[in-house]
C-alpha atoms as a PDB file:
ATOM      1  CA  UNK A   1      14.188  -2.466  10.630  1.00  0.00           C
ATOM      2  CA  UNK A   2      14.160   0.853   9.447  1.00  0.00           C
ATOM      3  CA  UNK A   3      16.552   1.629   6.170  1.00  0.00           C
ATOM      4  CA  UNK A   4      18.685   4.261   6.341  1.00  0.00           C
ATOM      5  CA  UNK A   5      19.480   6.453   3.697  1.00  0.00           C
ATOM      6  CA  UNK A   6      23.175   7.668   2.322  1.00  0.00           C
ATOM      7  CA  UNK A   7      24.328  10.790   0.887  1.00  0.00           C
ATOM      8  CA  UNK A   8      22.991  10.388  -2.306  1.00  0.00           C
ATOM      9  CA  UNK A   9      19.410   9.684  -1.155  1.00  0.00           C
ATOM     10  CA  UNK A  10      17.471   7.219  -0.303  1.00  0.00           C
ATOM     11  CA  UNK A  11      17.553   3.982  -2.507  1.00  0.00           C
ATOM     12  CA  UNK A  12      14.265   3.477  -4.015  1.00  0.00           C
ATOM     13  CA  UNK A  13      12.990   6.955  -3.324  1.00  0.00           C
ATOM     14  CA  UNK A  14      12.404   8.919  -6.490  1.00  0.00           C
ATOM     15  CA  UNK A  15      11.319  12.545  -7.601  1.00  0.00           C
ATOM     16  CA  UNK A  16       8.750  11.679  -9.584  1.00  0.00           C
ATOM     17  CA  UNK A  17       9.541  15.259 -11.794  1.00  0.00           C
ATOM     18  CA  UNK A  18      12.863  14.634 -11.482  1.00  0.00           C
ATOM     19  CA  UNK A  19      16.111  12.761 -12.637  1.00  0.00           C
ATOM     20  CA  UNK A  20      14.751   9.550 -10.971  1.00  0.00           C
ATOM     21  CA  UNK A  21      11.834   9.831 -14.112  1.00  0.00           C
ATOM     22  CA  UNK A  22      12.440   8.982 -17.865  1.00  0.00           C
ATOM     23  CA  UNK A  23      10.472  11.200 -20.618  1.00  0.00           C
ATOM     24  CA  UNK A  24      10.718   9.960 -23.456  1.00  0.00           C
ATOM     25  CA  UNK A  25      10.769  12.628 -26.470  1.00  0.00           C
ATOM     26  CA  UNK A  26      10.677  12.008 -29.959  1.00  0.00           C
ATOM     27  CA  UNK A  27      12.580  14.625 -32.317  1.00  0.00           C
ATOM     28  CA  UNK A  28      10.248  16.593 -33.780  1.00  0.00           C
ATOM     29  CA  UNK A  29       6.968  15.591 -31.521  1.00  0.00           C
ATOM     30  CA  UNK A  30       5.306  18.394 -29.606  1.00  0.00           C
ATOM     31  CA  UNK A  31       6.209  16.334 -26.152  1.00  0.00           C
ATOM     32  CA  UNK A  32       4.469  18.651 -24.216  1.00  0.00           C
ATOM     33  CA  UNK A  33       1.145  18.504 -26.758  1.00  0.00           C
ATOM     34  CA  UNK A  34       1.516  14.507 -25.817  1.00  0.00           C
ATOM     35  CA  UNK A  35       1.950  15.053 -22.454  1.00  0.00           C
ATOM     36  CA  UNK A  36      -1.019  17.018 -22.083  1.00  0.00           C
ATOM     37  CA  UNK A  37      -3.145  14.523 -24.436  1.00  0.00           C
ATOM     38  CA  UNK A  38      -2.071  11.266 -22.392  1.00  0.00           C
ATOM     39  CA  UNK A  39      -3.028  13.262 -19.147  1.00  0.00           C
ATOM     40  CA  UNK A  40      -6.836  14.034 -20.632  1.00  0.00           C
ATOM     41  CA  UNK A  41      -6.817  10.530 -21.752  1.00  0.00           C
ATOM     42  CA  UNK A  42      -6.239   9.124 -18.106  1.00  0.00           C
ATOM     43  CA  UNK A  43      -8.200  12.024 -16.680  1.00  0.00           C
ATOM     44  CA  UNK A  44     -10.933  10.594 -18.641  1.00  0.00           C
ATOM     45  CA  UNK A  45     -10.083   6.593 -18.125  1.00  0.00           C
ATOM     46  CA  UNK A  46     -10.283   7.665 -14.305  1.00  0.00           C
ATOM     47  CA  UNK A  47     -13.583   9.620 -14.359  1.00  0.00           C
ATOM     48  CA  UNK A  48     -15.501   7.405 -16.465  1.00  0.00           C
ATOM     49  CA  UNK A  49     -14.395   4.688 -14.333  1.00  0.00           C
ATOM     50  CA  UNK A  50     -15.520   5.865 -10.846  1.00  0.00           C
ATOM     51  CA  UNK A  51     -18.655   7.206 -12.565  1.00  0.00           C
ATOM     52  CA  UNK A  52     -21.857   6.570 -10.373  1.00  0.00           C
ATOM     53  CA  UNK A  53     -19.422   4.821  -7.511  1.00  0.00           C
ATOM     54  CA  UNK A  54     -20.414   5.721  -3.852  1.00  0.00           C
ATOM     55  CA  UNK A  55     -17.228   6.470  -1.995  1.00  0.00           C
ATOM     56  CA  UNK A  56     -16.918   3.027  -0.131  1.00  0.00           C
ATOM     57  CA  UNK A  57     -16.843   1.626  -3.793  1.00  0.00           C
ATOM     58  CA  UNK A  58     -14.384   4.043  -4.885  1.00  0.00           C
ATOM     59  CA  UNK A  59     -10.932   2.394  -3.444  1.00  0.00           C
ATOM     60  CA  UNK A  60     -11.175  -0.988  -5.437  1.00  0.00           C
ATOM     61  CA  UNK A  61     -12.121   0.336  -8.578  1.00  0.00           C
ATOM     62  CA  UNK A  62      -9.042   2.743  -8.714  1.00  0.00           C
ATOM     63  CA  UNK A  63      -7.259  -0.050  -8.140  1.00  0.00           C
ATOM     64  CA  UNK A  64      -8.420  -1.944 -11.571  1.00  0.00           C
ATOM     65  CA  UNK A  65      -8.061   1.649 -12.768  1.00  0.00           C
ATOM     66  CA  UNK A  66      -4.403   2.180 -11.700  1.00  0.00           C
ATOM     67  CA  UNK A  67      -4.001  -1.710 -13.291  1.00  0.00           C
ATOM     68  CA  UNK A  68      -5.321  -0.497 -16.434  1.00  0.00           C
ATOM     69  CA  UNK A  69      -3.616   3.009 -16.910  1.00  0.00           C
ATOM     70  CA  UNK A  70      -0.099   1.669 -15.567  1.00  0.00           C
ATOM     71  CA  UNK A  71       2.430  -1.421 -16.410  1.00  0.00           C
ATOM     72  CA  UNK A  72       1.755  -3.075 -13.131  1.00  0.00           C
ATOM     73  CA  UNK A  73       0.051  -6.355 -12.734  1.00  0.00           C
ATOM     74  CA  UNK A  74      -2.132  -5.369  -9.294  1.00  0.00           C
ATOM     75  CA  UNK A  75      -2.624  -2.416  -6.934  1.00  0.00           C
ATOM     76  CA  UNK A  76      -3.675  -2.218  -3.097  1.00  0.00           C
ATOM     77  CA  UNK A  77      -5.081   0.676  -0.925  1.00  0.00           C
ATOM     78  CA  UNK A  78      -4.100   0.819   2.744  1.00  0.00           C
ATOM     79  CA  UNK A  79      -4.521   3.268   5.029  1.00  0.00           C
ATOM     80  CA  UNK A  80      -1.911   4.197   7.883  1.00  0.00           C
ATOM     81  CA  UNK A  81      -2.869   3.173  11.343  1.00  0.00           C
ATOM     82  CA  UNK A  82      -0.389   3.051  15.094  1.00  0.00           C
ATOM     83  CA  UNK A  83      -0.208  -0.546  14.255  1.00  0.00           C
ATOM     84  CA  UNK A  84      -0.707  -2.289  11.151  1.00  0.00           C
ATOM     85  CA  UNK A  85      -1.620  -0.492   8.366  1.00  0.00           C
ATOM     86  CA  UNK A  86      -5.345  -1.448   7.033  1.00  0.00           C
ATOM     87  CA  UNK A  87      -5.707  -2.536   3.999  1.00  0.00           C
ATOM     88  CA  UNK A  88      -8.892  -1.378   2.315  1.00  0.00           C
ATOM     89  CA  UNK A  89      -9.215  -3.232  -1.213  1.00  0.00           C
ATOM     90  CA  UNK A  90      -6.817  -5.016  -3.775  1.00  0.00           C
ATOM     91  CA  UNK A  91      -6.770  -5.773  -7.634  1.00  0.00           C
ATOM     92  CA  UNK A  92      -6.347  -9.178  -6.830  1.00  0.00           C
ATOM     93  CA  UNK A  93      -5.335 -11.882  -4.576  1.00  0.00           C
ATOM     94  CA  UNK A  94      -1.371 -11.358  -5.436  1.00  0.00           C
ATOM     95  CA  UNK A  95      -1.938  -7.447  -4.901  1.00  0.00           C
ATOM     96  CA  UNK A  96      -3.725  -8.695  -1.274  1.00  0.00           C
ATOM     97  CA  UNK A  97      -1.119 -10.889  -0.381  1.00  0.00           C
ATOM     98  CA  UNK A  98       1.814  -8.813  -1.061  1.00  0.00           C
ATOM     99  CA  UNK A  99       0.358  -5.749   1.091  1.00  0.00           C
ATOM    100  CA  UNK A 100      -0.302  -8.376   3.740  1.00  0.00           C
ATOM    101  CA  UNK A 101       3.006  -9.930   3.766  1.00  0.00           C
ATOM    102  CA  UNK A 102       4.140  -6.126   4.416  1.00  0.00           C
ATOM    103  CA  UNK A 103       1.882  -5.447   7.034  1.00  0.00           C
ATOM    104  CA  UNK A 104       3.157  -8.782   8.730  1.00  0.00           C
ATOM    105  CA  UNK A 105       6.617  -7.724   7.804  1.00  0.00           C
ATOM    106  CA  UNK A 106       6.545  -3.913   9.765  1.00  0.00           C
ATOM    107  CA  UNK A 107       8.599  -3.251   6.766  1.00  0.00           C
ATOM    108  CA  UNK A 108       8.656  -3.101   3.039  1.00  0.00           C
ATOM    109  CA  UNK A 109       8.163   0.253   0.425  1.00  0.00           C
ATOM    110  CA  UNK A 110       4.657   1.278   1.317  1.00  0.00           C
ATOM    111  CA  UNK A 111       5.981   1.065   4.851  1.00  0.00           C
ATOM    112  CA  UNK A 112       8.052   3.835   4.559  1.00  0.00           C
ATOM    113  CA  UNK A 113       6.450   5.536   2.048  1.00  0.00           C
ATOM    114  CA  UNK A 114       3.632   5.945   4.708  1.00  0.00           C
ATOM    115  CA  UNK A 115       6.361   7.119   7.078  1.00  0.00           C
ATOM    116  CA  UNK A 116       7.965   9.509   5.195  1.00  0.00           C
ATOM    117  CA  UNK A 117       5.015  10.881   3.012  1.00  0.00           C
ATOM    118  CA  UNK A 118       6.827  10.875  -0.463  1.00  0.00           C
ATOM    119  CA  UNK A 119       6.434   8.315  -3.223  1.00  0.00           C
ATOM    120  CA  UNK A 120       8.769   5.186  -2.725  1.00  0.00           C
ATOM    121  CA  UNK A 121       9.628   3.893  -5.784  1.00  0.00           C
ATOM    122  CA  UNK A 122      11.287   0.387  -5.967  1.00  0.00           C
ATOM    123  CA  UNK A 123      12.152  -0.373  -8.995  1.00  0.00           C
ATOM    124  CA  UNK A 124      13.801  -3.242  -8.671  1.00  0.00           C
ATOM    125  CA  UNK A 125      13.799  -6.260  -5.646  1.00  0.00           C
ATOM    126  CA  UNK A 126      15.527  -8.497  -7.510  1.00  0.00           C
ATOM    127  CA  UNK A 127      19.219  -7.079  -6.809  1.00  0.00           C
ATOM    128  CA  UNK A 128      20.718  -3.524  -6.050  1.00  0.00           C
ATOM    129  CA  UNK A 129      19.797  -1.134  -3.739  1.00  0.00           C
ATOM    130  CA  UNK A 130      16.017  -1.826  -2.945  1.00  0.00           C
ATOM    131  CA  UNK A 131      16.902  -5.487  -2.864  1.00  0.00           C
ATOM    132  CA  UNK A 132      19.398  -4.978   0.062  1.00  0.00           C
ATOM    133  CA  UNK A 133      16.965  -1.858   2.173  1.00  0.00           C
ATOM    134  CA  UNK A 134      13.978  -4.570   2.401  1.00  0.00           C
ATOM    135  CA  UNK A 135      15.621  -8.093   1.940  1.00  0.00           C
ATOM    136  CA  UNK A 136      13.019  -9.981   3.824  1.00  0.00           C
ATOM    137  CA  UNK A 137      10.341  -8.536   1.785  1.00  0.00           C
ATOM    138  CA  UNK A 138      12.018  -8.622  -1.342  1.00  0.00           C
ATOM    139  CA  UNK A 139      12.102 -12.305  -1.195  1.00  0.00           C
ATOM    140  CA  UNK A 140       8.653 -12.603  -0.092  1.00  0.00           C
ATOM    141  CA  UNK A 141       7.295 -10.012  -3.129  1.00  0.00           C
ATOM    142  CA  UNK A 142       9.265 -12.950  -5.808  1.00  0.00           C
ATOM    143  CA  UNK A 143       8.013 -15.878  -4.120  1.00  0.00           C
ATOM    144  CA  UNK A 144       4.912 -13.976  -5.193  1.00  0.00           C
ATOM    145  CA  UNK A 145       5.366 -12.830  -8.954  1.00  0.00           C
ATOM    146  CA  UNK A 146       6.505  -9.346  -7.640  1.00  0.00           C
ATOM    147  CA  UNK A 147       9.427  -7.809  -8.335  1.00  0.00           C
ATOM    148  CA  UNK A 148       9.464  -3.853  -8.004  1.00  0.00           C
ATOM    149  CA  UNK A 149       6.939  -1.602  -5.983  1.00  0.00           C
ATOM    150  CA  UNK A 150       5.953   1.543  -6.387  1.00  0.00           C
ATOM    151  CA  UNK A 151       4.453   3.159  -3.607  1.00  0.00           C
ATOM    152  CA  UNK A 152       2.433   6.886  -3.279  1.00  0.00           C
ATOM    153  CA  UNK A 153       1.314   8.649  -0.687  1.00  0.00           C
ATOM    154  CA  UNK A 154      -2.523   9.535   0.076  1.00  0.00           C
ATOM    155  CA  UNK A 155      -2.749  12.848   2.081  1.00  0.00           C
ATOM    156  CA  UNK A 156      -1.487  15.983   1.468  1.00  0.00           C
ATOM    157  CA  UNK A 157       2.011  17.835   2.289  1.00  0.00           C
ATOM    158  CA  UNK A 158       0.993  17.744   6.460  1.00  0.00           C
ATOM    159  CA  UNK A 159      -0.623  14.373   6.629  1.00  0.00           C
ATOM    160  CA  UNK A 160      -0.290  10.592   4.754  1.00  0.00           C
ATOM    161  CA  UNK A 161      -3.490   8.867   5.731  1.00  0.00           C
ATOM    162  CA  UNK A 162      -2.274   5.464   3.540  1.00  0.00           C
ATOM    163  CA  UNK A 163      -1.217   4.589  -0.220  1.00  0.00           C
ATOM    164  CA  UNK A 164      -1.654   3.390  -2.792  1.00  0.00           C
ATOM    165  CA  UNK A 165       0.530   0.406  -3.808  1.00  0.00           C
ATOM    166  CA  UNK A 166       1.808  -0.738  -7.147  1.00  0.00           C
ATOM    167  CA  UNK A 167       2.668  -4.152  -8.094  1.00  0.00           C
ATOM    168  CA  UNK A 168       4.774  -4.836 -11.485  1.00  0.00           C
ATOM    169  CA  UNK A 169       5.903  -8.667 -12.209  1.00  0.00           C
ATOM    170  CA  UNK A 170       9.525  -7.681 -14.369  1.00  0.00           C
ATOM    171  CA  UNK A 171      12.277  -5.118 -12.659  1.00  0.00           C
ATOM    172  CA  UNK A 172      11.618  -1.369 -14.071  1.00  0.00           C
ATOM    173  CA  UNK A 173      11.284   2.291 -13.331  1.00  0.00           C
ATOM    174  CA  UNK A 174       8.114   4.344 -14.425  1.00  0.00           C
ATOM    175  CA  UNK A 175       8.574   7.221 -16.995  1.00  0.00           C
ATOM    176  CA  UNK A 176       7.627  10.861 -15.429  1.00  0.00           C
ATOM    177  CA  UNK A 177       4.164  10.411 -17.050  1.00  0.00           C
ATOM    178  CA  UNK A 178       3.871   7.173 -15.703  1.00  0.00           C
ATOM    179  CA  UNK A 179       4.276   8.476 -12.312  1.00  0.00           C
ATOM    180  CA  UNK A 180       1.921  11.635 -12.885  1.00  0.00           C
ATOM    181  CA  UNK A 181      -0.869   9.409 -14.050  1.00  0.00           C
ATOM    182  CA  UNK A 182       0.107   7.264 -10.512  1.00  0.00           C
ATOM    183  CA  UNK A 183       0.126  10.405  -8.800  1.00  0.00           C
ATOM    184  CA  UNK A 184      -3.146  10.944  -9.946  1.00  0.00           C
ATOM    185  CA  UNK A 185      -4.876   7.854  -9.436  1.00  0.00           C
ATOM    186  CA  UNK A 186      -3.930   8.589  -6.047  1.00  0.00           C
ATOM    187  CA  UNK A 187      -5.279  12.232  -5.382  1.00  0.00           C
ATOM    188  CA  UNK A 188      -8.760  10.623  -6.423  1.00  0.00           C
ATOM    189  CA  UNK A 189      -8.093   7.986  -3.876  1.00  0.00           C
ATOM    190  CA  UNK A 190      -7.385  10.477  -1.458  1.00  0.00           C
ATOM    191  CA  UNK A 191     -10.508  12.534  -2.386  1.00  0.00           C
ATOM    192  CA  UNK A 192     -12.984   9.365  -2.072  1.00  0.00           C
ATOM    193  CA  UNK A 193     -11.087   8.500   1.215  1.00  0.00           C
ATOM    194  CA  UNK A 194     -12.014  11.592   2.917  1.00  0.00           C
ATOM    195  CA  UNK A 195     -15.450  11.853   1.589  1.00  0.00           C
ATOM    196  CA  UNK A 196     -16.816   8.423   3.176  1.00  0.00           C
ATOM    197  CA  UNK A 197     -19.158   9.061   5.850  1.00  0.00           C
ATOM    198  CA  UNK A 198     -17.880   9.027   9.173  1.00  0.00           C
ATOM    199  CA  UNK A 199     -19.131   7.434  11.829  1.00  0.00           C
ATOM    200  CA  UNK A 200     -20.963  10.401  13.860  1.00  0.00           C
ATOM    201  CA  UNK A 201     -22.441  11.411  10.392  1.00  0.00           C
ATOM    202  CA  UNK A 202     -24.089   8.008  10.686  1.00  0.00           C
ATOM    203  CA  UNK A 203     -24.755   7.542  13.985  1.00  0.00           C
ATOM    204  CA  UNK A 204     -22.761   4.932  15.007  1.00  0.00           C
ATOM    205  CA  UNK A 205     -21.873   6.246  17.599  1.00  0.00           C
ATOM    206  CA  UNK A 206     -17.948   5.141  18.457  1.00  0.00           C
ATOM    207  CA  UNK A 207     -17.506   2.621  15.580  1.00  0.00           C
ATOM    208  CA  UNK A 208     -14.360   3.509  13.569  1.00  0.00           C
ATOM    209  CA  UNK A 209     -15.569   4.894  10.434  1.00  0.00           C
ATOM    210  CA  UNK A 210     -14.223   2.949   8.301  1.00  0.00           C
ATOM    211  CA  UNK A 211     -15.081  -0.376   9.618  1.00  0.00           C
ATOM    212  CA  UNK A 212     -17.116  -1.413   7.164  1.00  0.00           C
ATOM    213  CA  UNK A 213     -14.943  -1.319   4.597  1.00  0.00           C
ATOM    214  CA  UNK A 214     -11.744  -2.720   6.957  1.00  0.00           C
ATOM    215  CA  UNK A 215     -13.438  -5.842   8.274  1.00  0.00           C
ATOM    216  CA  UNK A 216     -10.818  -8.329   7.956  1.00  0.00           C
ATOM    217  CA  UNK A 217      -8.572  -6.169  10.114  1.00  0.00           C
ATOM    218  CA  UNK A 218     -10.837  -6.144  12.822  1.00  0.00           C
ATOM    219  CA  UNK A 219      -9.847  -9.724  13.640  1.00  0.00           C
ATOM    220  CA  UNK A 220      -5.931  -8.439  14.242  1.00  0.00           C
ATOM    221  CA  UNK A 221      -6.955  -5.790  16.790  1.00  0.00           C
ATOM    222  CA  UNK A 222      -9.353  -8.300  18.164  1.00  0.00           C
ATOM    223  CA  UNK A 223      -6.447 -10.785  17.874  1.00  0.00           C
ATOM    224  CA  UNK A 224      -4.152  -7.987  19.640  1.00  0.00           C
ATOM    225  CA  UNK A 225      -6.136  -7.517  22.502  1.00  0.00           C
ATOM    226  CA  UNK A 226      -6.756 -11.535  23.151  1.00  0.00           C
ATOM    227  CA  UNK A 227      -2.963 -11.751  22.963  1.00  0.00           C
ATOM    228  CA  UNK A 228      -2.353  -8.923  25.262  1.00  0.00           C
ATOM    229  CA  UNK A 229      -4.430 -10.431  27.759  1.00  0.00           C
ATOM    230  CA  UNK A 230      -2.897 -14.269  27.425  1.00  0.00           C
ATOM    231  CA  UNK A 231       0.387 -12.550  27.696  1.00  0.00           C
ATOM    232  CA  UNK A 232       0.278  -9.701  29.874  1.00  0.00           C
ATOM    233  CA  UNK A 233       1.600  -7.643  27.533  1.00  0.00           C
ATOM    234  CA  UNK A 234       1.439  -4.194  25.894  1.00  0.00           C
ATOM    235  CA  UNK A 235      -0.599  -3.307  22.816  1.00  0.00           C
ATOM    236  CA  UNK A 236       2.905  -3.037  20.540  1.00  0.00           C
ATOM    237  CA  UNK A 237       4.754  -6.222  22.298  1.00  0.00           C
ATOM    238  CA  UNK A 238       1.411  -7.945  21.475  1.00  0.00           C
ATOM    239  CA  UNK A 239       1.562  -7.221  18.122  1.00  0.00           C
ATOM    240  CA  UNK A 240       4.830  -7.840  17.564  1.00  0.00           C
ATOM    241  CA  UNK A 241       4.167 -11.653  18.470  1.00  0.00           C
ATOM    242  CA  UNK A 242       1.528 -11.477  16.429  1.00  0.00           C
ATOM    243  CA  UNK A 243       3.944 -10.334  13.811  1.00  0.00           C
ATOM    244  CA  UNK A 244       7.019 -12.924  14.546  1.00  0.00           C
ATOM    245  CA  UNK A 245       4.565 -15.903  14.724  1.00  0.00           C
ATOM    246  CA  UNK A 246       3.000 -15.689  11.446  1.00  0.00           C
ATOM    247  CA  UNK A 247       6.733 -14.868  10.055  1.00  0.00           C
ATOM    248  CA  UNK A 248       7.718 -17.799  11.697  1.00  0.00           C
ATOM    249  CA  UNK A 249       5.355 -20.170  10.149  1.00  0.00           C
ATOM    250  CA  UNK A 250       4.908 -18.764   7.099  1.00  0.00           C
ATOM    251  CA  UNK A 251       1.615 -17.309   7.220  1.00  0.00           C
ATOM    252  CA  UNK A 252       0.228 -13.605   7.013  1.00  0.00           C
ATOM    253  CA  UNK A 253      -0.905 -11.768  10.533  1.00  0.00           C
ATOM    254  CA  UNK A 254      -4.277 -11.564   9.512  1.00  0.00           C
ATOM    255  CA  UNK A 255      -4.167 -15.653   9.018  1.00  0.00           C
ATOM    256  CA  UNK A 256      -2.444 -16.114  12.233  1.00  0.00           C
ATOM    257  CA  UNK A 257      -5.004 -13.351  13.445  1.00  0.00           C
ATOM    258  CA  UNK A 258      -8.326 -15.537  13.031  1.00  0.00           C
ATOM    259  CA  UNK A 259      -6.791 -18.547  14.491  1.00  0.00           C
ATOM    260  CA  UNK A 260      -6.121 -16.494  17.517  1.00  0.00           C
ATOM    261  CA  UNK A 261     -10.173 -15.202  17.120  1.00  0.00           C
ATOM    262  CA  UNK A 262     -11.550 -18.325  16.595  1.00  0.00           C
ATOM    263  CA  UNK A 263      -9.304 -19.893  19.434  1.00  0.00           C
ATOM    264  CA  UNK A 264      -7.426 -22.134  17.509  1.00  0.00           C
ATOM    265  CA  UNK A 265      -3.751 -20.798  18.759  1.00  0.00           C
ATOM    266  CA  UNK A 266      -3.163 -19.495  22.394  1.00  0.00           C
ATOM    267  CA  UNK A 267      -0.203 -17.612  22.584  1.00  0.00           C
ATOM    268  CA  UNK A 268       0.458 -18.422  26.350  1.00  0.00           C
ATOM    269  CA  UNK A 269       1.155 -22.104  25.382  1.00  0.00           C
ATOM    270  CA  UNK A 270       4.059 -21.413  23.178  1.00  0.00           C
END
């Protein structure tokens, strides 16, 4: 289900330099002086801790980075795909699970943040406006220990190729240099993302060229196209039975995925 968004914006969405962001000034203190200092000090958190990192190692260290520079309790990469978005590394197994349930879902704030290629900041699932846009997921993300999401694009102003996803445990916004140091975090992501080899540079002929670092998610395509052919079904109907059964039962797709693989479930005997 795709939210819609009222006349005075979209709930959730935020400019980061904007209103939507609190700065926090001191009388007296040289505000921009800090500003400036805090930036240097995450410029430097972020370069010392990609430091000797080839780019496939790049995505899950910013996301212990982004852990580490930010009041969040886990972070996820994903990249943007036709179907389900492909999640690339995690903080940890609640920052995993969370993107998953999402990707199961078809819905959620890095959904749409993907879609629309602006930050998606929700600040809050447990009531209010981001509570009612994604209600399915917002009950999920607490079942989990998660209970706002921030989400920012990675891309530039013509293209989102993913994001980067931020997990927090206790309802809150993110000051404005909270979400520059985000915004940050994620134009590094962005860079390492594009520098990975691709597969022609390696010779690999076809092979998607990021498969190595996506493996996981090969089962659900591999899943999709067993399904489509038990089913007689298109590539999107497939999936969305993928999607509906693991809902159903409680389970992520990429769960309901390897039984499917493995041939454990048969969707023409439902």
């Amino acid at each position: 289900m795709r939210p819609t968004d009222d006349a005075e914006g979209a709930p959730g969405e935020a400019d980061p330099f904007g209103a939507s962001g609190r700065d926090f000034r001191l009388p007296g203190r040289d505000a921009g002086g800090e500003r400036a200092r805090d930036w240097v000090r995450a410029s430097d958190v972020i370069a010392d801790g990609v430091r000797g990192a080839g780019p496939e190692e790049v995505p899950g260290r910013l996301c212990a980075l982004a852990v580490k520079l930010l009041p969040v309790v886990g972070a996820s990469v994903s990249l943007r795909t036709d179907g389900m978005p492909v999640q690339l590394s995690a903080s940890s197994d609640q920052a995993a699970y969370v993107s998953d349930v999402q990707a199961t879902l078809g819905d959620g704030p890095c959904m749409y943040a993907a879609e629309i290629g602006a930050p998606v900041l929700a600040s809050d699932l447990t009531a209010g406006q981001d509570a009612r846009r994604w209600p399915v997921f917002a009950q999920q993300a607490m079942a989990a220990g998660v209970q706002a999401v921030y989400s920012m694009p990675l891309g530039n102003d013509a293209v989102c190729v993913g994001t980067l996803d931020l997990y927090r445990s206790v309802p809150g916004e993110l000051t404005a240099e909270e979400i520059r140091t985000a915004h940050m975090v994620a134009g590094v992501m962005t860079v390492a993302l594009m520098a990975l080899p691709r597969a022609e540079e390696n010779g690999q002929g076809e092979e998607p060229w990021l498969s190595g670092l996506a493996t996981d998610h090969d089962e659900v395509y591999q899943a999709i196209g067993m399904i489509m052919a038990q089913l007689g079904v298109s590539a999107d109907e497939a999936l969305a039975r993928l999607r509906a059964h693991a809902f159903a039962s409680g389970r992520t797709a990429l769960e309901v995925a390897r039984e499917v693989v493995t041939h454990r479930k048969r969707f023409d005997r439902d």
